[in-house]
N, C-alpha and C. Protein backbone atom coordinates (compact mmCIF):
# COMPACT_ATOMS: atom_id res chain seq x y z
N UNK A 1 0.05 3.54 25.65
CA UNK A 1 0.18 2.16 25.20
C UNK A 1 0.50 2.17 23.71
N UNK A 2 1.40 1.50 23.21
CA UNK A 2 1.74 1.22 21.88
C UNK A 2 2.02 -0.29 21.87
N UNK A 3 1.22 -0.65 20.52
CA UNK A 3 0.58 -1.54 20.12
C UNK A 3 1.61 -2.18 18.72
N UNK A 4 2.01 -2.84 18.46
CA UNK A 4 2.58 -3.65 17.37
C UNK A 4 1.74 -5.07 16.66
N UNK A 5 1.05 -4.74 15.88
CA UNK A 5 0.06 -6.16 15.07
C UNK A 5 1.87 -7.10 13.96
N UNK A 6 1.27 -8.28 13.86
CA UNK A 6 2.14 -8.82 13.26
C UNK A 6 1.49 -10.30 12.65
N UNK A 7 2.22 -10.86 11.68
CA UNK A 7 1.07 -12.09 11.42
C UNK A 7 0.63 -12.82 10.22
N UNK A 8 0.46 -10.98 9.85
CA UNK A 8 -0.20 -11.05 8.43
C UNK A 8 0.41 -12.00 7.25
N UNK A 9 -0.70 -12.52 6.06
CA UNK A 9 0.29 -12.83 5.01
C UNK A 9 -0.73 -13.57 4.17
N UNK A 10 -0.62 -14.08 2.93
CA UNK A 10 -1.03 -14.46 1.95
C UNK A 10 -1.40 -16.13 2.11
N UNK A 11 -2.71 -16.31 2.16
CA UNK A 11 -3.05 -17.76 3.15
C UNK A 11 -4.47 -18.26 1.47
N UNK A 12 -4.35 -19.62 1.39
CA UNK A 12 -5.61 -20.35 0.37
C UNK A 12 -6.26 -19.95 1.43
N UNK A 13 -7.89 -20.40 0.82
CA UNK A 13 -8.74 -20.31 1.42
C UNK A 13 -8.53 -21.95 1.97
N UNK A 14 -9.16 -22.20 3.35
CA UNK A 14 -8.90 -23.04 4.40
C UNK A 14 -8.24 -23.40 5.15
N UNK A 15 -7.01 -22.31 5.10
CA UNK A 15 -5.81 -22.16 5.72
C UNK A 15 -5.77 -21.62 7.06
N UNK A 16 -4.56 -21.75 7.50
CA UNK A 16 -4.84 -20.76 9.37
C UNK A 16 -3.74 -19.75 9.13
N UNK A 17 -4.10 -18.74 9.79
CA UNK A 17 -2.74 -17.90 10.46
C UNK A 17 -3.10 -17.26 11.72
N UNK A 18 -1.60 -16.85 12.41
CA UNK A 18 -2.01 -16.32 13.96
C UNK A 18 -1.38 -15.30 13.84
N UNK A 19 -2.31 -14.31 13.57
CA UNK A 19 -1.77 -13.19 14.44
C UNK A 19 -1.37 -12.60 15.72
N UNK A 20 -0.37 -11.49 16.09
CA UNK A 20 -0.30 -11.69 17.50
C UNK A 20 -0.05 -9.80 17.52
N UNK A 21 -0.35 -9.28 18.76
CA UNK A 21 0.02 -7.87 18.50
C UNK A 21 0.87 -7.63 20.31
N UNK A 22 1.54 -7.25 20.34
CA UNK A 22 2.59 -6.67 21.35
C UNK A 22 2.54 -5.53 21.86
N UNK A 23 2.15 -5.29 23.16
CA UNK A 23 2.00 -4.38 23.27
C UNK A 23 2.88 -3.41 24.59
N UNK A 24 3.41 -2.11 24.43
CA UNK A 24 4.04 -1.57 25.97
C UNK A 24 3.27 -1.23 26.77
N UNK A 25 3.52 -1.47 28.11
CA UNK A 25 3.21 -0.42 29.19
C UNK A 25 2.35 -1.64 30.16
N UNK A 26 2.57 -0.83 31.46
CA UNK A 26 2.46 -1.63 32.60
C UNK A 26 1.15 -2.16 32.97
N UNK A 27 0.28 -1.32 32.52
CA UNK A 27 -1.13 -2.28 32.91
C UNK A 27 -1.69 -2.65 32.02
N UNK A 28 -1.08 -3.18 31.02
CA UNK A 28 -1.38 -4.19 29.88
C UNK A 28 -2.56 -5.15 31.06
N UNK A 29 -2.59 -5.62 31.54
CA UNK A 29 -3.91 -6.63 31.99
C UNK A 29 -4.77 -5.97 32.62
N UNK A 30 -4.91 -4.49 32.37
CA UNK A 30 -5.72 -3.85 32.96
C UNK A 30 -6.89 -3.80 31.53
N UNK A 31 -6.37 -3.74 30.40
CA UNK A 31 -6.90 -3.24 29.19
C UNK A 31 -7.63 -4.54 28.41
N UNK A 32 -8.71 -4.28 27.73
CA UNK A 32 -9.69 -4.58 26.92
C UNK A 32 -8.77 -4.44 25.79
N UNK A 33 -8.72 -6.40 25.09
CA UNK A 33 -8.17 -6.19 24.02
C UNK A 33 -9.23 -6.64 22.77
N UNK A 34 -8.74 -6.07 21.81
CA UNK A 34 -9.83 -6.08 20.67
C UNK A 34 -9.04 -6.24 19.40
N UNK A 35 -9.63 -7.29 18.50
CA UNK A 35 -9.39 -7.21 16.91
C UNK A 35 -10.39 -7.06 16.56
N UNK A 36 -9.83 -5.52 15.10
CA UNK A 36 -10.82 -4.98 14.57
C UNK A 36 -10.31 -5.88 12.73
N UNK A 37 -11.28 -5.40 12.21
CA UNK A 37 -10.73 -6.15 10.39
C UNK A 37 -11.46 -4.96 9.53
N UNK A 38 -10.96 -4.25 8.75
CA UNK A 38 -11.19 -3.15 7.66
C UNK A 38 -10.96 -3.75 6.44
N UNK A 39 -11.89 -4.24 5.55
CA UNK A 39 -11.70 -5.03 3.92
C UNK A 39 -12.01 -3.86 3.07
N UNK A 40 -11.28 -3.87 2.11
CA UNK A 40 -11.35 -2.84 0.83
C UNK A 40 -12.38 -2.35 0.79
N UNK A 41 -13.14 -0.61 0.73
CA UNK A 41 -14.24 -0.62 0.34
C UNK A 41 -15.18 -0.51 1.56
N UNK A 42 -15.00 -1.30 2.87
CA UNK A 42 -15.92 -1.54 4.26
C UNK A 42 -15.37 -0.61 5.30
N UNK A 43 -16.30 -0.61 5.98
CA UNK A 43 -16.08 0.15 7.30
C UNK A 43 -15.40 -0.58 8.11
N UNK A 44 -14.51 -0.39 9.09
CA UNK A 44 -14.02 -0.98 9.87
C UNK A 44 -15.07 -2.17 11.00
N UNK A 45 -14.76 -3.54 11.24
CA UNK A 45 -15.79 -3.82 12.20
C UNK A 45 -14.97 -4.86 12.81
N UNK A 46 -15.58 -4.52 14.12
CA UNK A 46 -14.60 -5.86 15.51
C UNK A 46 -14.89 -7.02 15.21
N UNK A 47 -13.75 -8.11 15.03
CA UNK A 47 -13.52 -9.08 15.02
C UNK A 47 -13.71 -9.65 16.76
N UNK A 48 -12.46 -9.51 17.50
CA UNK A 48 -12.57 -10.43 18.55
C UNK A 48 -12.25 -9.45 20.02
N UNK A 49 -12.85 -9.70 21.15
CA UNK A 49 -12.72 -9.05 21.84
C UNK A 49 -12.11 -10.04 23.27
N UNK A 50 -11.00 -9.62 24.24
CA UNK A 50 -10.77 -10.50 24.98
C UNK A 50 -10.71 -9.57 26.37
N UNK A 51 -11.74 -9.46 27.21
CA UNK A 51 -11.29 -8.52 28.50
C UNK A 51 -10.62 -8.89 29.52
N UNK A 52 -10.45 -7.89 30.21
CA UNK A 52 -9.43 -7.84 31.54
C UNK A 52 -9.64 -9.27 32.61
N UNK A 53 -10.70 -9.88 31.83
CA UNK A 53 -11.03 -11.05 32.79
C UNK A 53 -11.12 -12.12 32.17
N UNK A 54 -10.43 -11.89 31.05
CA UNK A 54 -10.36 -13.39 29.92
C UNK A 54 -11.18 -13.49 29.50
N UNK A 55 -12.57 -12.79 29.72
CA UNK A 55 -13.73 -13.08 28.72
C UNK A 55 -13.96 -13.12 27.10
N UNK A 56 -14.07 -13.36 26.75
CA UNK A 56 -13.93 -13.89 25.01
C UNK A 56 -15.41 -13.29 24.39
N UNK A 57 -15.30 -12.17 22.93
CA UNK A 57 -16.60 -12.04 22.61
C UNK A 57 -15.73 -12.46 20.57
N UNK A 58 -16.92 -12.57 20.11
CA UNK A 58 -16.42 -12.95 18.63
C UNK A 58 -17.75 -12.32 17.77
N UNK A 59 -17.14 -11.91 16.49
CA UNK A 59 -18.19 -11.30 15.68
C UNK A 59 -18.79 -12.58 15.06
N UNK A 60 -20.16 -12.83 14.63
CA UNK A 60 -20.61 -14.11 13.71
C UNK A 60 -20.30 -14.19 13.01
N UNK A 61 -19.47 -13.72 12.55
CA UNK A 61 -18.98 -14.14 11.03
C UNK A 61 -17.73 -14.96 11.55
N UNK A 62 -17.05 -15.01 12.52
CA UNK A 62 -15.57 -15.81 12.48
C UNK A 62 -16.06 -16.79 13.85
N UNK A 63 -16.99 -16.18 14.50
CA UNK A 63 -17.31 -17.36 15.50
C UNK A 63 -16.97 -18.85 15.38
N UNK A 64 -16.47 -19.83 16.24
CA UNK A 64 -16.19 -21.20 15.32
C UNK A 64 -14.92 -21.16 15.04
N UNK A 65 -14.20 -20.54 14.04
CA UNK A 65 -13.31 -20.25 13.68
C UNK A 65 -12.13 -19.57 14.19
N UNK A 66 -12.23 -18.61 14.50
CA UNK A 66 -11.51 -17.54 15.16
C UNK A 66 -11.04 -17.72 16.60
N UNK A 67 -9.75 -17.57 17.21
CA UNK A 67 -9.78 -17.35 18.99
C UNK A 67 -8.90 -16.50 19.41
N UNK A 68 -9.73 -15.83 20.22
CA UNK A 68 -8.19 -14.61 20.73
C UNK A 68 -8.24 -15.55 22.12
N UNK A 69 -6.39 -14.60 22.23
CA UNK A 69 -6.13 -15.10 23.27
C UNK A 69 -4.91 -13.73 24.15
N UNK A 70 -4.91 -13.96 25.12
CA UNK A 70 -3.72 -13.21 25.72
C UNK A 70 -3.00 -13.71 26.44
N UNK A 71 -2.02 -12.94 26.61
CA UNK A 71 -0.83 -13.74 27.56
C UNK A 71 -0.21 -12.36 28.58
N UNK A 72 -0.66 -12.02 29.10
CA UNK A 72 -0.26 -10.63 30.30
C UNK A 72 0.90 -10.78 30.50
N UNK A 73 1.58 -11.61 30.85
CA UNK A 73 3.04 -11.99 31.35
C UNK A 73 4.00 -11.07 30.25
N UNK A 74 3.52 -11.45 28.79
CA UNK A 74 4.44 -10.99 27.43
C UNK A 74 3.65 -10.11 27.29
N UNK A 75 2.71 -9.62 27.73
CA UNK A 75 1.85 -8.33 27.11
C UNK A 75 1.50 -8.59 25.49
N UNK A 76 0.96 -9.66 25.28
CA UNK A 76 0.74 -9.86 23.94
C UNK A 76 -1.03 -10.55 24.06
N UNK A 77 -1.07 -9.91 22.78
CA UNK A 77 -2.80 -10.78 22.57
C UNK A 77 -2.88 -11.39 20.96
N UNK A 78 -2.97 -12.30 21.07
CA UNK A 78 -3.28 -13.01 19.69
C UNK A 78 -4.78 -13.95 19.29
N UNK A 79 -4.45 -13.61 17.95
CA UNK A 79 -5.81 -14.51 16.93
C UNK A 79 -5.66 -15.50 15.89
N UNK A 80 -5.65 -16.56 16.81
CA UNK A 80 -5.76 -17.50 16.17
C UNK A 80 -6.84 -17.67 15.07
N UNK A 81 -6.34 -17.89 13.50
CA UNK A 81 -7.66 -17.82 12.77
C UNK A 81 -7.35 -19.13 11.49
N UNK A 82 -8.43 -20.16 12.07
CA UNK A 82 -8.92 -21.13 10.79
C UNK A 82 -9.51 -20.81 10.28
N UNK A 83 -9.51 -22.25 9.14
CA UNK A 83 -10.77 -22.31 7.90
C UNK A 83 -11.22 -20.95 7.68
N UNK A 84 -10.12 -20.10 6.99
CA UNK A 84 -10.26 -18.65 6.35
C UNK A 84 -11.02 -18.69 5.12
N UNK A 85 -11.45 -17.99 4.94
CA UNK A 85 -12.30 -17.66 3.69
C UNK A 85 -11.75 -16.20 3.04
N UNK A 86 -12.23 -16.26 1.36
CA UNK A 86 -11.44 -14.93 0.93
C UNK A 86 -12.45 -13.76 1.53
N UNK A 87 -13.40 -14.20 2.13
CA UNK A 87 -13.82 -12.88 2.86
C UNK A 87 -13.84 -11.87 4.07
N UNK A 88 -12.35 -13.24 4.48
CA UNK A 88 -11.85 -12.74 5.84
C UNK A 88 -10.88 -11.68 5.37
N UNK A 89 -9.99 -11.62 4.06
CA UNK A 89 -9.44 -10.92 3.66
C UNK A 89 -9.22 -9.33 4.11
N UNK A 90 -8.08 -8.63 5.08
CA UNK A 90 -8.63 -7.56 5.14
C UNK A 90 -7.60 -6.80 6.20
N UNK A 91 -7.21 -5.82 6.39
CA UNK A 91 -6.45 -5.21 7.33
C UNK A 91 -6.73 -6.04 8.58
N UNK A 92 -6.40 -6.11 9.39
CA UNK A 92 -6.57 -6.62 10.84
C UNK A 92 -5.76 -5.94 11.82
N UNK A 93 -6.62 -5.65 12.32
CA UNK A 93 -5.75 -4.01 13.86
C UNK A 93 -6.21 -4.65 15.29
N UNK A 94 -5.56 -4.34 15.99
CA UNK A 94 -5.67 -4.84 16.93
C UNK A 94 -5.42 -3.23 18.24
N UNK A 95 -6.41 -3.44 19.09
CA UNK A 95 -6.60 -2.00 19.86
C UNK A 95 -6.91 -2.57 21.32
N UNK A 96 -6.34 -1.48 22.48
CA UNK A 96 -6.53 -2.08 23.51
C UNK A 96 -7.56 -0.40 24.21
N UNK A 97 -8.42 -0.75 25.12
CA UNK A 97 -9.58 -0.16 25.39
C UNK A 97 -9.33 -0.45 27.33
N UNK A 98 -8.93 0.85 28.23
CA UNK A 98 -8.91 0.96 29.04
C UNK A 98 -8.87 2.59 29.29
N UNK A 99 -9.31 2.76 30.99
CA UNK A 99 -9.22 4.11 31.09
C UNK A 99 -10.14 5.27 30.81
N UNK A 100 -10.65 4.72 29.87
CA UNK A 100 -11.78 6.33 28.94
C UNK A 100 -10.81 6.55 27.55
N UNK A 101 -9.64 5.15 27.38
CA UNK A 101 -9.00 5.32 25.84
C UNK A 101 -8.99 4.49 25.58
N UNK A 102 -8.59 4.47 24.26
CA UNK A 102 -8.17 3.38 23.02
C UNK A 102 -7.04 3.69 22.28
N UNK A 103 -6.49 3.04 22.35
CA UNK A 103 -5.35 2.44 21.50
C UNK A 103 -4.92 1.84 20.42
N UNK A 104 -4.59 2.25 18.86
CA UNK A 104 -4.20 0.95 17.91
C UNK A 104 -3.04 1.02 17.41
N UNK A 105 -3.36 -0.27 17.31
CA UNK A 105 -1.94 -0.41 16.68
C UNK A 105 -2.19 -0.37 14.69
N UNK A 106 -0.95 -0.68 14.07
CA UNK A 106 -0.68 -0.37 12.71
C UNK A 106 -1.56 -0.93 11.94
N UNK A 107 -1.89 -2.38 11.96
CA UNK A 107 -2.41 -3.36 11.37
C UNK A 107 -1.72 -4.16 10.48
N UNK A 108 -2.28 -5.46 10.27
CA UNK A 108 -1.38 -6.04 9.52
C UNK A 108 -2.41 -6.79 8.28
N UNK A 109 -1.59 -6.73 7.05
CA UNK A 109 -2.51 -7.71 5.70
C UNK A 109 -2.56 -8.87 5.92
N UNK A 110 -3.99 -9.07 6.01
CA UNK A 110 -4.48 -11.14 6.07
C UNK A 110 -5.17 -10.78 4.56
N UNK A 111 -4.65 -12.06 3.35
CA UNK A 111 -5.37 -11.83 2.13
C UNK A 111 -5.57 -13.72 2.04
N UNK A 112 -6.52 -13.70 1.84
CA UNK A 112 -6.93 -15.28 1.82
C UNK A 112 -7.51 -15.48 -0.06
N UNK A 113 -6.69 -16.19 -0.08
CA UNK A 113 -6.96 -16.26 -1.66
C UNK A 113 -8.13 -17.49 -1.91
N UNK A 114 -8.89 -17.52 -2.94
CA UNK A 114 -9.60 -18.82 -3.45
C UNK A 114 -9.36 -19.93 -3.81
């Protein structure tokens, strides 16, 4: 599976952007999709998780805010993200989890200014 994130970009704080990541291969709706977010300095930590059954999980910090979504048909999964804060600021990767693997893709820059 190869993964393409896209999206990213330079947003005020209270702004939205959607990311979306693209992905190949045939059992794309077989796979566990996941946004992860890495900020300068931090360890990597999951943002949004959407499984093989549409189930929706969200970290507390973007809960409210945040929505993934997928679309199997386009093999794409996206994150919708409001009312940003500069502490959402931060790589954003997006990985798909099937099989006994994982998958990521490149990531893309979300920088939310003050």
């Amino acid at each position: 599976v190869q993964l393409q994130a896209s999206g990213g970009g330079l947003v005020q704080a209270g702004g939205s952007l959607r990311l979306s990541c693209a992905a190949s291969g045939r059992t794309f709706r077989e796979y566990s999709l996941n946004w992860y977010r890495q900020a300068p300095g931090k360890e990597r930590e999951p943002v949004a998780t959407v499984t093989s059954f549409g189930v929706t999980n969200y970290a507390a910090s973007v809960r409210g805010r945040f929505t993934v979504s997928r679309d199997n048909a386009a093999n794409t999964v996206h994150l919708q993200m409001n009312s940003l804060k500069p502490e959402d600021t931060a790589v954003y990767y997006c990985a798909a989890r099937g099989g006994g693997a994982v998958y990521w893709g490149q990531g893309t820059l979300v920088t939310v200014s003050s």
